[in-house]
Protein backbone atom coordinates (compact mmCIF):
# COMPACT_ATOMS: atom_id res chain seq x y z
CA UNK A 1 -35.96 -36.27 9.03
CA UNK A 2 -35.48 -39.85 7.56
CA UNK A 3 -34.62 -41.80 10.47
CA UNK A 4 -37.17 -44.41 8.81
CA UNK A 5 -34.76 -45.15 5.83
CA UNK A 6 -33.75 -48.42 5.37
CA UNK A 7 -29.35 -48.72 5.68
CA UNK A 8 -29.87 -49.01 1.90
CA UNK A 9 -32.22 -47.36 -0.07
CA UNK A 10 -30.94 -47.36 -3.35
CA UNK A 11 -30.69 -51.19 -3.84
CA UNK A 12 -34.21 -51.25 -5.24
CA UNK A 13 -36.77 -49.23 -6.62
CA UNK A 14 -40.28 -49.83 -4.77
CA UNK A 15 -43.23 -50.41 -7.36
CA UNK A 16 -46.92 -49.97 -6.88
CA UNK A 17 -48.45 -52.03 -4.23
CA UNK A 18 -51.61 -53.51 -5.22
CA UNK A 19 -54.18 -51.13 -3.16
CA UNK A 20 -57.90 -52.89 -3.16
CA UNK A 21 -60.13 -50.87 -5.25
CA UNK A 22 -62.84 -51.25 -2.71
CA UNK A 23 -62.39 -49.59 0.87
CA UNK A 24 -60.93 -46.20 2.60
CA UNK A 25 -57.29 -45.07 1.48
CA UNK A 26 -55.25 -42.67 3.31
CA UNK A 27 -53.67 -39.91 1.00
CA UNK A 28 -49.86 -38.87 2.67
CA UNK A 29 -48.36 -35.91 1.47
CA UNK A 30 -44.74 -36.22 2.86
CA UNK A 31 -42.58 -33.40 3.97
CA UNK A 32 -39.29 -33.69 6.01
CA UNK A 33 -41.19 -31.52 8.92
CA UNK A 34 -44.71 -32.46 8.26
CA UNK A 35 -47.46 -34.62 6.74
CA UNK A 36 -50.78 -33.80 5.50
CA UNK A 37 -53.34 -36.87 5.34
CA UNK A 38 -56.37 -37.06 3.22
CA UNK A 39 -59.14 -39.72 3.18
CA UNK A 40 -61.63 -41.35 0.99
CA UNK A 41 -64.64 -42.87 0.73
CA UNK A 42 -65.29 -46.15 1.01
CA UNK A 43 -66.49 -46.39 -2.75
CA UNK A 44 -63.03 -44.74 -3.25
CA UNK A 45 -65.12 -41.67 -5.07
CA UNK A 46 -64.20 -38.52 -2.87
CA UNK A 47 -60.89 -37.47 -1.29
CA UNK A 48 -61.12 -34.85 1.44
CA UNK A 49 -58.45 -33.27 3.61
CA UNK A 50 -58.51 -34.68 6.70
CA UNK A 51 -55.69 -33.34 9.20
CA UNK A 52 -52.05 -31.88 9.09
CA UNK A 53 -49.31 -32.90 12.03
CA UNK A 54 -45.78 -31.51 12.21
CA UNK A 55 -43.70 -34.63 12.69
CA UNK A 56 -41.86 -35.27 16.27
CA UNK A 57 -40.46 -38.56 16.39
CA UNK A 58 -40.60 -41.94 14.64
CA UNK A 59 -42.82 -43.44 17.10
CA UNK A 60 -45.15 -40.66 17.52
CA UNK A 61 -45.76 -40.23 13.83
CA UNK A 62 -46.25 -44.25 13.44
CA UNK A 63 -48.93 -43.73 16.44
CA UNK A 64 -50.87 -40.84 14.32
CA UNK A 65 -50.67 -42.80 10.85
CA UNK A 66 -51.93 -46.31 12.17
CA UNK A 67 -54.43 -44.24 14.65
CA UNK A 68 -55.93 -42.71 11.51
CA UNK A 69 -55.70 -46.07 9.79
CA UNK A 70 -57.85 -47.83 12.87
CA UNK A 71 -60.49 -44.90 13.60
CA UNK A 72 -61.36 -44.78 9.24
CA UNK A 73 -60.94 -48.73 8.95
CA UNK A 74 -58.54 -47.81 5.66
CA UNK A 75 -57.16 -50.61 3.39
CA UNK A 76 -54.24 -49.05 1.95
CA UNK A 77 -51.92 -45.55 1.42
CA UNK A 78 -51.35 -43.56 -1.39
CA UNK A 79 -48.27 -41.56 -1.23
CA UNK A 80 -47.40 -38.41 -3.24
CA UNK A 81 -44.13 -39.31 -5.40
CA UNK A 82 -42.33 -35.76 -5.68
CA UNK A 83 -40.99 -36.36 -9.58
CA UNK A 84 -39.17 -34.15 -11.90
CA UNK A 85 -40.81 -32.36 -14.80
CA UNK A 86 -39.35 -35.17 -17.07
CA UNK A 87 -41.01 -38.08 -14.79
CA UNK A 88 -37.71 -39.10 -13.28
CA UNK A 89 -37.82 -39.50 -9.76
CA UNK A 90 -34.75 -38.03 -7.70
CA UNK A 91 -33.72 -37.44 -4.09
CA UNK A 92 -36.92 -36.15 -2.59
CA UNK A 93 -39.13 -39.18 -4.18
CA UNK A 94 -36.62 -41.63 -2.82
CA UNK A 95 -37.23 -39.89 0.56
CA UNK A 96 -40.93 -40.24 0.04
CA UNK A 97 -40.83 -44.17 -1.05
CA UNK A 98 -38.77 -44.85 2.05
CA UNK A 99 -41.57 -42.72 4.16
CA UNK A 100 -44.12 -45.30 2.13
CA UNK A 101 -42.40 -48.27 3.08
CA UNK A 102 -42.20 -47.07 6.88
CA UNK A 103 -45.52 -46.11 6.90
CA UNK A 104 -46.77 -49.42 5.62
CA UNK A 105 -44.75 -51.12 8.15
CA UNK A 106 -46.32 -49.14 10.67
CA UNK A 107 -49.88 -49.40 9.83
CA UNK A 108 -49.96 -53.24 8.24
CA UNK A 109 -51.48 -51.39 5.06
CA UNK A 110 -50.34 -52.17 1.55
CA UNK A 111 -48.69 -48.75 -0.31
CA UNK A 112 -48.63 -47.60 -3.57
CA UNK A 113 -47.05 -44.08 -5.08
CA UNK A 114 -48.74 -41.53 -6.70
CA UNK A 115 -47.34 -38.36 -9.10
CA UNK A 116 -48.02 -35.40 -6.99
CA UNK A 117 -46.48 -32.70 -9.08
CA UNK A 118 -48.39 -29.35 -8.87
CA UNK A 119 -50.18 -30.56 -5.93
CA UNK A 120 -49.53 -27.83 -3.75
CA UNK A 121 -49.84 -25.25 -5.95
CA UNK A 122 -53.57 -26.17 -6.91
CA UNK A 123 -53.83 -26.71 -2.87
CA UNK A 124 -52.70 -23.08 -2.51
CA UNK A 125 -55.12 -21.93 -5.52
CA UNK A 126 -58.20 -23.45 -4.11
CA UNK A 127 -57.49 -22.03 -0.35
CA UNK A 128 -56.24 -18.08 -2.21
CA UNK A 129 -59.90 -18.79 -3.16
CA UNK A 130 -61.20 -19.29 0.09
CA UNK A 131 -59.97 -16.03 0.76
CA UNK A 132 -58.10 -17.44 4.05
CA UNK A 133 -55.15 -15.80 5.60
CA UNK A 134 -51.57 -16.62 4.65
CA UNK A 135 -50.70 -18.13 8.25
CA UNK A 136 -54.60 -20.08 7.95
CA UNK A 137 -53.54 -20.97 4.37
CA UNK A 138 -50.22 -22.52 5.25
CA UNK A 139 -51.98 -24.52 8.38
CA UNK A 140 -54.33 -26.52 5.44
CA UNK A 141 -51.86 -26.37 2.04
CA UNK A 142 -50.52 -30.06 2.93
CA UNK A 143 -53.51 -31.84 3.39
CA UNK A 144 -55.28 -30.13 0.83
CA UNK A 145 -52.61 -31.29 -1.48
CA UNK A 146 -53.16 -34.48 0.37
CA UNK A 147 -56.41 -34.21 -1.13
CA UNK A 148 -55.68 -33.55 -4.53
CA UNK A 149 -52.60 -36.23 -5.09
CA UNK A 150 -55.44 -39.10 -3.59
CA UNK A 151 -58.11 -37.21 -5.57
CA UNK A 152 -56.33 -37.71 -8.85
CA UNK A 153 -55.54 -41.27 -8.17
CA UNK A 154 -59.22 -42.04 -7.43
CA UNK A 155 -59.84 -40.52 -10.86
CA UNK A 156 -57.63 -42.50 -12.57
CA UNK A 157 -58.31 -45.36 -14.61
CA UNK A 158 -54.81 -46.65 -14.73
CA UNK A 159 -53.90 -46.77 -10.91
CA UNK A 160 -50.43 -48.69 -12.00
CA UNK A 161 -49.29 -45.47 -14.29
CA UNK A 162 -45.77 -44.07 -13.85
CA UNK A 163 -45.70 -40.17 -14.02
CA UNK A 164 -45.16 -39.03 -17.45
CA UNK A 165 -42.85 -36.97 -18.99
CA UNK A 166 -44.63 -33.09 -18.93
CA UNK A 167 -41.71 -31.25 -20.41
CA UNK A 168 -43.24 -31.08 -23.92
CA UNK A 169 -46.62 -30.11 -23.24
């Protein structure tokens, strides 16, 4: 589902918004049939999961996003950037800055991208941990990987950084 896509999304490539470094961020990890959403602190220190919906229509998912955005007072979203091994961004992360875009529309919040390769694997390691079931597992993965993508750009010290090229590691 990317009813949210602009008529031409190839025209430009969306850089990094300028987030403030001071005030709660929303983490989105985007999927065509649902999102998970992570939070921070204010002090932008600590991610943690905060709630999973399967998507129904544009202006019910707007309603949830910019509902979270009012109840935690945030200042700006972080979206996971699906990229390839190499860094290159293809299909899916084009579907994911068009999903940023619409979701800053919808909230008034500026939006910046963040790499969110291995994400849900280290999502699934930490909940195999918790020694959950599958079907309780697969109810948390996305905002735990939520979690971790915001996580990782909290950690940062260069929140401007494209992904980088893992192939030779």
């Amino acid at each position: 589902m990317n009813d949210f896509c602009n008529e031409n999304p190839d025209d430009r490539l969306i850089e990094n918004g300028q987030v403030p470094t001071e005030g709660t961020l929303i983490g989105l990890d985007y999927g065509s049939k649902r999102i998970g959403i992570a939070i921070s602190t204010r002090n932008q220190s600590i991610a943690s999961p905060l709630e999973n919906f399967t998507r129904y229509s544009l202006e019910l998912d707007a309603k949830i996003i910019a509902g979270v955005a009012t109840d935690y007072q945030a200042v700006g979203l972080v979206v996971g950037l699906p990229v390839h091994m190499s860094g290159d961004e293809g299909g899916q992360a084009r579907e994911a800055r068009q999903f940023g875009e619409w979701a800053a529309n919808a909230t008034g919040l500026p939006v910046c991208y963040w790499d969110e390769r291995y994400t849900s694997s280290i999502a699934e390691m930490y909940l195999l941990q918790s020694e959950l079931s599958e079907k309780k597992r697969k109810g948390r993965r996305d905002k735990v990987a939520a979690q971790v993508m915001l996580q990782s750009f909290l950690d940062s010290d260069d929140r401007q950084a494209k992904p980088r090229d893992l192939r030779s590691l």
